[in-house]
Each structure stands twice: as C-alpha cells, then as structure tokens.
Protein backbone atom coordinates (compact mmCIF):
# COMPACT_ATOMS: atom_id res chain seq x y z
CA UNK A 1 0.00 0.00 0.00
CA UNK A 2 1.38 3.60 -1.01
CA UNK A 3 0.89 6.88 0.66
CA UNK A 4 -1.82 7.68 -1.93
CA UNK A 5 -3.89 4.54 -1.28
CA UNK A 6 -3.40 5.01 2.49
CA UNK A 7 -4.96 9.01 1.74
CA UNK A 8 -7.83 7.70 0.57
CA UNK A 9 -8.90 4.60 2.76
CA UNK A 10 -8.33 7.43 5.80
CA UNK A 11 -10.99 9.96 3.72
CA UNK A 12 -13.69 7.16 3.00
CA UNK A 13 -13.15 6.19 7.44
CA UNK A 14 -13.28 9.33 8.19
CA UNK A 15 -17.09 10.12 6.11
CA UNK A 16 -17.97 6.50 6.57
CA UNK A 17 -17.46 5.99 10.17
CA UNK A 18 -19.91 8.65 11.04
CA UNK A 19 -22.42 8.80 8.17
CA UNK A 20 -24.57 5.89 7.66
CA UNK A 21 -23.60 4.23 5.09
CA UNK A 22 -20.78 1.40 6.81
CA UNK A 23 -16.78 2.26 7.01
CA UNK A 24 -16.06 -1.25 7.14
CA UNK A 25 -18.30 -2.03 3.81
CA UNK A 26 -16.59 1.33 2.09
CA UNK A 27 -12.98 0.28 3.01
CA UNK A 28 -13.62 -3.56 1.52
CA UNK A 29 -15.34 -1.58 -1.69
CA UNK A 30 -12.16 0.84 -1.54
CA UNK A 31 -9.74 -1.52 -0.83
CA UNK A 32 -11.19 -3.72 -3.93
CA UNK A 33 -10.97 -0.97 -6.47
CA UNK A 34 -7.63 -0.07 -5.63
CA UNK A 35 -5.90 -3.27 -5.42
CA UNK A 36 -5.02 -3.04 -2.64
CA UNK A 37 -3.98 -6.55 -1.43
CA UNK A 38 -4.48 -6.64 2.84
CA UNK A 39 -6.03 -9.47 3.94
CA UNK A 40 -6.98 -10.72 7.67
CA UNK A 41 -5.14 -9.48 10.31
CA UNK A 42 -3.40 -6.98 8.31
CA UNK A 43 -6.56 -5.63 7.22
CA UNK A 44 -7.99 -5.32 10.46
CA UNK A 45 -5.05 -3.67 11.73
CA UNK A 46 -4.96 -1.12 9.42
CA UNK A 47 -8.80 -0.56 10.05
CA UNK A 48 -8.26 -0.31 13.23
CA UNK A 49 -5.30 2.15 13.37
CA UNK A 50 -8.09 4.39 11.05
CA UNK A 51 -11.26 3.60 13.25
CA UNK A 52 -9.35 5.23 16.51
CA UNK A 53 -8.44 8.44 14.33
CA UNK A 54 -12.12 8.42 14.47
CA UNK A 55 -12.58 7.36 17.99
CA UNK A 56 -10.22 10.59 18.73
CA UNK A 57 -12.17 12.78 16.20
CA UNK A 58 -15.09 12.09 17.73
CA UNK A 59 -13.61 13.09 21.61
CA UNK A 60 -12.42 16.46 19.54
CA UNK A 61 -15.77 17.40 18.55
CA UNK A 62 -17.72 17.05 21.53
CA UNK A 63 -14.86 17.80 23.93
CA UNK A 64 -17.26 20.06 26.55
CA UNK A 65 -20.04 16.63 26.67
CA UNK A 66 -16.89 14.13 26.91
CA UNK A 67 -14.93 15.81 30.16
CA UNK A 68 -17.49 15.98 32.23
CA UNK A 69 -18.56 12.06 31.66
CA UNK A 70 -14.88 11.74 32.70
CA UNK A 71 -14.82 13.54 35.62
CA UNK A 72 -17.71 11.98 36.75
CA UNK A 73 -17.23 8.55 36.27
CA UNK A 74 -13.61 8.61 37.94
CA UNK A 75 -14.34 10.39 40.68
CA UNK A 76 -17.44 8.06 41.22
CA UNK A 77 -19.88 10.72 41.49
CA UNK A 78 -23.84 9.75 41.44
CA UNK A 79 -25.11 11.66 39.36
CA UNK A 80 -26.58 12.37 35.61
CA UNK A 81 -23.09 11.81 33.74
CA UNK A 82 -22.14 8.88 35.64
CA UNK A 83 -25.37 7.22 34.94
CA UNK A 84 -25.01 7.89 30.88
CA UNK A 85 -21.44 6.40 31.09
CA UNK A 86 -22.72 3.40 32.94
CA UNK A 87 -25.65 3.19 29.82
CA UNK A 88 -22.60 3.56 27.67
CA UNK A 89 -20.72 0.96 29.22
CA UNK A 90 -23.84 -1.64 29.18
CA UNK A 91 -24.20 -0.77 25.12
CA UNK A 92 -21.11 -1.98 24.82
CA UNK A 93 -21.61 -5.41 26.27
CA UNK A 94 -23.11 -7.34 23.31
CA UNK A 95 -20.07 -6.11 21.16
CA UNK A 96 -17.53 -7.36 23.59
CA UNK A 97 -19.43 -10.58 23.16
CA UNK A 98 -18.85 -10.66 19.58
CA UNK A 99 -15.65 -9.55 19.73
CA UNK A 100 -13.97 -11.95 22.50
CA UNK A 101 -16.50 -15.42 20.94
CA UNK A 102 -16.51 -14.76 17.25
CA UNK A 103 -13.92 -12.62 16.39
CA UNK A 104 -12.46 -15.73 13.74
CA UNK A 105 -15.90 -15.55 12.17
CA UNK A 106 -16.03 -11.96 12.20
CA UNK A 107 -12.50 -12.17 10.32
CA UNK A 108 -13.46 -14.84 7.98
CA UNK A 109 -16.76 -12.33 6.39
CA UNK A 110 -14.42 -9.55 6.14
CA UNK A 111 -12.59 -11.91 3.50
CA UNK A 112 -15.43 -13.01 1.61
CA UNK A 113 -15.47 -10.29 -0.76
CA UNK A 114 -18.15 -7.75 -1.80
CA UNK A 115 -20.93 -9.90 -1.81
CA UNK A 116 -21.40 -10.22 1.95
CA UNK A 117 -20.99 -6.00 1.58
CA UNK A 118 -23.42 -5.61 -1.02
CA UNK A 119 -26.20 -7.54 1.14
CA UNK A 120 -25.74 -5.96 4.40
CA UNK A 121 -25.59 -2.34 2.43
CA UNK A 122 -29.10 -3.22 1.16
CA UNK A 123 -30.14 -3.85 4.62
CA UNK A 124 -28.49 -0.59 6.19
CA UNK A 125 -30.82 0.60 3.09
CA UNK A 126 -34.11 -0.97 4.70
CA UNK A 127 -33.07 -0.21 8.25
CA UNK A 128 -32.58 3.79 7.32
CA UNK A 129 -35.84 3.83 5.14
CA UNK A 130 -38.05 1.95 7.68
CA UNK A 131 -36.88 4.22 10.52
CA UNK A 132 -37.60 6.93 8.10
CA UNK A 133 -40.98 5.66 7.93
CA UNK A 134 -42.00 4.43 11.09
CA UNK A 135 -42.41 7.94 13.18
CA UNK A 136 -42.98 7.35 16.87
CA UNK A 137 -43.48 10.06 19.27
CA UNK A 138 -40.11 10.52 20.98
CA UNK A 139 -40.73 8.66 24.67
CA UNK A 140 -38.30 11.43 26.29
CA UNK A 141 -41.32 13.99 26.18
CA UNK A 142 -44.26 13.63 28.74
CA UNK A 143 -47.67 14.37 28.66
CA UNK A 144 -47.41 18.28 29.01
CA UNK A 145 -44.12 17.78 26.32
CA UNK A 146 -41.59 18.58 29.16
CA UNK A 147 -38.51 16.59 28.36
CA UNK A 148 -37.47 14.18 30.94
CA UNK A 149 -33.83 14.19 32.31
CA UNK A 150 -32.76 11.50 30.66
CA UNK A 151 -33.52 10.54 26.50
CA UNK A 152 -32.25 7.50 26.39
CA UNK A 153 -33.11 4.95 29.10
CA UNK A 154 -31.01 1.48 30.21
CA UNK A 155 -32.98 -1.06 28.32
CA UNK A 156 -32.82 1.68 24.85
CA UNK A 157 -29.04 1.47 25.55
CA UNK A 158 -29.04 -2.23 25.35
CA UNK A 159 -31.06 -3.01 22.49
CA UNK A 160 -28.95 -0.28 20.65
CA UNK A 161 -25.73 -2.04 21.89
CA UNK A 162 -27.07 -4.89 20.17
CA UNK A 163 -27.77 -3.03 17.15
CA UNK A 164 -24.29 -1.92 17.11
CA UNK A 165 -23.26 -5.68 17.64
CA UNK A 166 -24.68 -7.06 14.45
CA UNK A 167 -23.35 -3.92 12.79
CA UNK A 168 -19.74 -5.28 12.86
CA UNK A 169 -20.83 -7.14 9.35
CA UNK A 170 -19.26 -5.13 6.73
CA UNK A 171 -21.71 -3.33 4.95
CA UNK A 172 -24.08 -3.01 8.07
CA UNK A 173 -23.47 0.72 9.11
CA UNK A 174 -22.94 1.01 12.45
CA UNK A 175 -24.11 4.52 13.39
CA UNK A 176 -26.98 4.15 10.74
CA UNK A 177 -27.99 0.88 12.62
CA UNK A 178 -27.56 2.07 16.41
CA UNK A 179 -29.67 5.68 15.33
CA UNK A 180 -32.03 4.10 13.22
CA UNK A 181 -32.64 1.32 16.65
CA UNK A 182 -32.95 4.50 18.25
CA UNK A 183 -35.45 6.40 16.16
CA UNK A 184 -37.71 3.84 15.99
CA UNK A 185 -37.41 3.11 20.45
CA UNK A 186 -39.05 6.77 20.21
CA UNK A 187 -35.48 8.40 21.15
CA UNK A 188 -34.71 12.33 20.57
CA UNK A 189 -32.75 12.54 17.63
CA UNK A 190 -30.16 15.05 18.88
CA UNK A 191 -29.45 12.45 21.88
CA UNK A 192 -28.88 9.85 20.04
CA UNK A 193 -26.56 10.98 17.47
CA UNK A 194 -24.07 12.17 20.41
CA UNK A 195 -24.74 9.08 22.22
CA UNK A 196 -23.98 6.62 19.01
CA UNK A 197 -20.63 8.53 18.76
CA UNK A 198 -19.87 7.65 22.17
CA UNK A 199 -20.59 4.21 22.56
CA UNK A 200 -18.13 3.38 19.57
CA UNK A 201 -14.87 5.01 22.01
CA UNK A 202 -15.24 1.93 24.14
CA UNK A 203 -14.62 -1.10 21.84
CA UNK A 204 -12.51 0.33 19.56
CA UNK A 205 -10.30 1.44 21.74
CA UNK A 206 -10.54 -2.10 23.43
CA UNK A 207 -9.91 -3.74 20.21
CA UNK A 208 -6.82 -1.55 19.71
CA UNK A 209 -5.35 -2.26 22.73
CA UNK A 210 -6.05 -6.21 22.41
CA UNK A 211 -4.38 -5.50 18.73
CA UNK A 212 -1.24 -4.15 20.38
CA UNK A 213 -0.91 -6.91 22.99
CA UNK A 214 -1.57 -9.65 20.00
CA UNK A 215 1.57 -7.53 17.74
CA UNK A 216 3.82 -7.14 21.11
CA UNK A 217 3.43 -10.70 22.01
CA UNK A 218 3.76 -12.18 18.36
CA UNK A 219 0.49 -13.53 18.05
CA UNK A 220 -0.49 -11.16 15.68
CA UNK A 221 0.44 -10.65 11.90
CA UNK A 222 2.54 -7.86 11.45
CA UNK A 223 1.79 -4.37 9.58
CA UNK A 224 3.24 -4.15 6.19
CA UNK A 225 1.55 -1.13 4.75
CA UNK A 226 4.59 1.10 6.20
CA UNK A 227 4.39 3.46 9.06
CA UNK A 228 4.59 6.59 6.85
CA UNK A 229 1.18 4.86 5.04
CA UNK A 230 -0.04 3.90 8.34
CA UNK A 231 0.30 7.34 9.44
CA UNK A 232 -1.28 9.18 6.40
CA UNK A 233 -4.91 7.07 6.84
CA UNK A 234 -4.75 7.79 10.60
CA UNK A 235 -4.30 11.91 9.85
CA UNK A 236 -6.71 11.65 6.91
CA UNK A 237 -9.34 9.73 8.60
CA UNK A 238 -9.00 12.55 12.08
CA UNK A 239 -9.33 15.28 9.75
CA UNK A 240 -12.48 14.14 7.98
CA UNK A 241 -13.78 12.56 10.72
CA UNK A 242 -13.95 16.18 12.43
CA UNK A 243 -15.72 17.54 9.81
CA UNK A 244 -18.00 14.38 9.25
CA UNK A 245 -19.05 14.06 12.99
CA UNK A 246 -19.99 17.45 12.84
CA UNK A 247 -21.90 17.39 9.89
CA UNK A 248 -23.83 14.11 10.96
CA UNK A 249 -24.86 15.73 14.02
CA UNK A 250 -26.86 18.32 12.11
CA UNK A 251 -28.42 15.67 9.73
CA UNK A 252 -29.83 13.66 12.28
CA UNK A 253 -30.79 16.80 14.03
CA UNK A 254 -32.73 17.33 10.64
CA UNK A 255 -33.82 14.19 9.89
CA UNK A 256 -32.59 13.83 6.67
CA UNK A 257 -31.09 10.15 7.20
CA UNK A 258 -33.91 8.41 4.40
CA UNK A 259 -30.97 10.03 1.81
CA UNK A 260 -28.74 7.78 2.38
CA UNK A 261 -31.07 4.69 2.48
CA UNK A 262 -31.03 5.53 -1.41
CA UNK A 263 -27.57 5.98 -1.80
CA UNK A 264 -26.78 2.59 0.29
CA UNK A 265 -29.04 0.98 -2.35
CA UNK A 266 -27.79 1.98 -4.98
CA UNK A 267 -24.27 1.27 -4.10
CA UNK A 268 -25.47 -2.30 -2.53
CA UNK A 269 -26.67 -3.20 -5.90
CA UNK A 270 -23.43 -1.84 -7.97
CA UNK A 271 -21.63 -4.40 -5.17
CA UNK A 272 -23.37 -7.53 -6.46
CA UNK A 273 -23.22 -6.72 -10.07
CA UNK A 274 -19.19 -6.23 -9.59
C-alpha cells in the first residue's frame, strides 16, 4: 500500500465511520478498487489504526459533553453523567461478546469479498428507510411535552448495543444501525446521534489495545503497509472525521437520514453486479 492509497482509505473512514452508510463495507469496496492486497489481520489492523483516528475525532468534537462524563465517572460521582457512562458501558456489552467469541468468524466475512458488503448495504438501506418511515413520538417527552432528564433509558441502551453488535458485518453501518434502533425506540434525535458517537470510544479502543498486545506478544500478523502509510490514513481519517461528525450531528438533528437509504441501495446493488 502507497501513501496515496493510504490518503484515501483514511478519507472514506473518516465520512464512513460517522455517516450511515458502513466504514467497514466502504474500506472492503475501496480496498477492492484499488488493489489493494491486505487481507486478515493486516486488514484489520490497518482498520483499526483508522477507526481510533475516528474514535479521537469524535472526543475532539464534543470535547465540553466528553470531560465531564470523565470527571464523573472517575471520581465516582452519582449523578446524571455517571449514569449515561454506565448506559454507555452496558451498550457496549453485546459487542464485547462478539468480539472476545466470534472474532475468527467476524475475520473470515471480512474476507469473503463484496458480496457479503453488497447484502448488508441493502439492509443498512431498509433499516434507514423503515426508521424513516415508522415515526414514533419521541418517549423522552411527557404528557405536558416537558422533556425528561434522561432521553435515552437502560434497556434503549441495550437493544442499541445490540444493534451496534450485528453492525460489525461489513456493509451493516454502524451509526446508521444504532440511530435508526434508536429512532424507531421513540429516542430524541439530537441524543442519540451524540450518544452513538460515544458508545463506539469503548470497543474500539478495546480492540486496539487487544491488537497491540496480539503484535507485542507475536500472536499477531505484522503491519506491512509502512508506518509513513499507516500514518497518512490515521491523519486523513482525524481530519475528515472532524468535519463528518460534525456534519452528521446536524443531519440527524434534521432528519434527513432516508438520503442515504437511497444511496446505500444503490451502491449495494453496484456491489453484487461487480
């Protein structure tokens, strides 16, 4: 992999990761197009070196929400941020069950080509258009439409981390599946695009770290795409992913997520024809 091939997988991360339309189905599509030849753990390295660019991008942009969740939570405080770090935490559960019981079969569909993309991109397609659809009155609002303290209660936070679970399949976008979970539990939009962005810091950054004990150990492959490659997707993929959290805040703000139901379609379909 060259500088130039490493620019653009860190671009398509860096709009992919927060717009719903699947990173890990882009970079496969990507990856495909430009021949360039990474396959299992290498591929997931490099994917992972991109995803926490965006894990830090997304810290960045809501810097003034993410202190305070810290403070909080280490200085075991009961109160209204430790609570939606504890939600976070339990979204995160059915992910870290995928990831420490299937991760081999997890690896083995990311190498099955751009058929297993092209299906779950239709269904990120469905998901977005059916949530589009299917208006329910947001449940954080009560009778007299004062908002309630918190938008998104414990059992929402599960079922979304279970959303975000099956979304590892590439293809499956995993913000578009975890908001789209969340629009149709009745949950405010605004609220759930900040908490989506969240609950992604958790096992990324735990997958990293697992990465680096597997490549300090020597029970992982090791990186060939070259640090100054490596290093070029990781800056490309914070920059845009800055921008692109930024801009998907507003969208889902706006409600303007059925767009991209059409656009995963279309590409979905241009997958199985290739």
């Amino acid at each position: 992999m060259d500088i130039i091939d490493a620019l653009i997988l860190g671009i398509v991360q860096g709009l992919a990761e927060y717009l719903p339309i699947s990173s890990s189905g882009h970079l496969a599509i990507c990856r495909d197009i430009l021949g360039v030849d990474l396959q299992g753990a290498e591929a997931l390295e490099f994917d992972i070196a991109l995803h926490v660019a965006t894990v830090l991008s997304t810290i960045v942009v809501l810097w003034r929400e993410f202190v305070p969740l810290c403070r909080s939570f280490f200085t075991f405080r009961r109160d209204a941020n430790t609570r939606y770090v504890l939600k976070l935490l339990l979204s995160a559960l059915p992910v870290a069950v995928v990831g420490l019981f299937f991760k081999d079969d997890v690896e083995e569909i990311f190498g099955s080509g751009l058929t297993v993309v092209g299906i779950c991109l239709m269904a990120t397609a469905f998901l977005l258009a059916f949530s589009y659809f299917y208006r329910r009155r947001p449940s954080n609002y009560t009778a007299d439409h004062r908002i309630r303290e918190h938008s998104i209660g414990w059992l929402d936070a599960f079922i979304i981390g279970c959303a975000q679970a099956v979304a590892v399949l590439p293809g499956l976008s995993r913000s578009g599946s975890t908001i789209a979970t969340g629009l149709m539990l009745g949950d405010r939009r605004d609220s759930l695009a900040q908490f989506s962005f969240f609950m992604v810091v958790i096992p990324i950054l735990g997958e990293a770290l697992l990465s680096a004990k597997d490549l300090i150990t020597g029970q992982g492959a090791a990186v060939s795409v070259g640090l100054p490659a490596l290093a070029t997707g990781f800056m490309a993929s914070f920059i845009v992913g800055c921008i692109a959290c930024k801009w998907m805040i507003n969208l889902v703000k706006k409600g303007k997520l059925v767009w991209f139901a059409v656009y995963c379609a279309i590409v979905s379909i241009l997958c199985l024809v290739w």
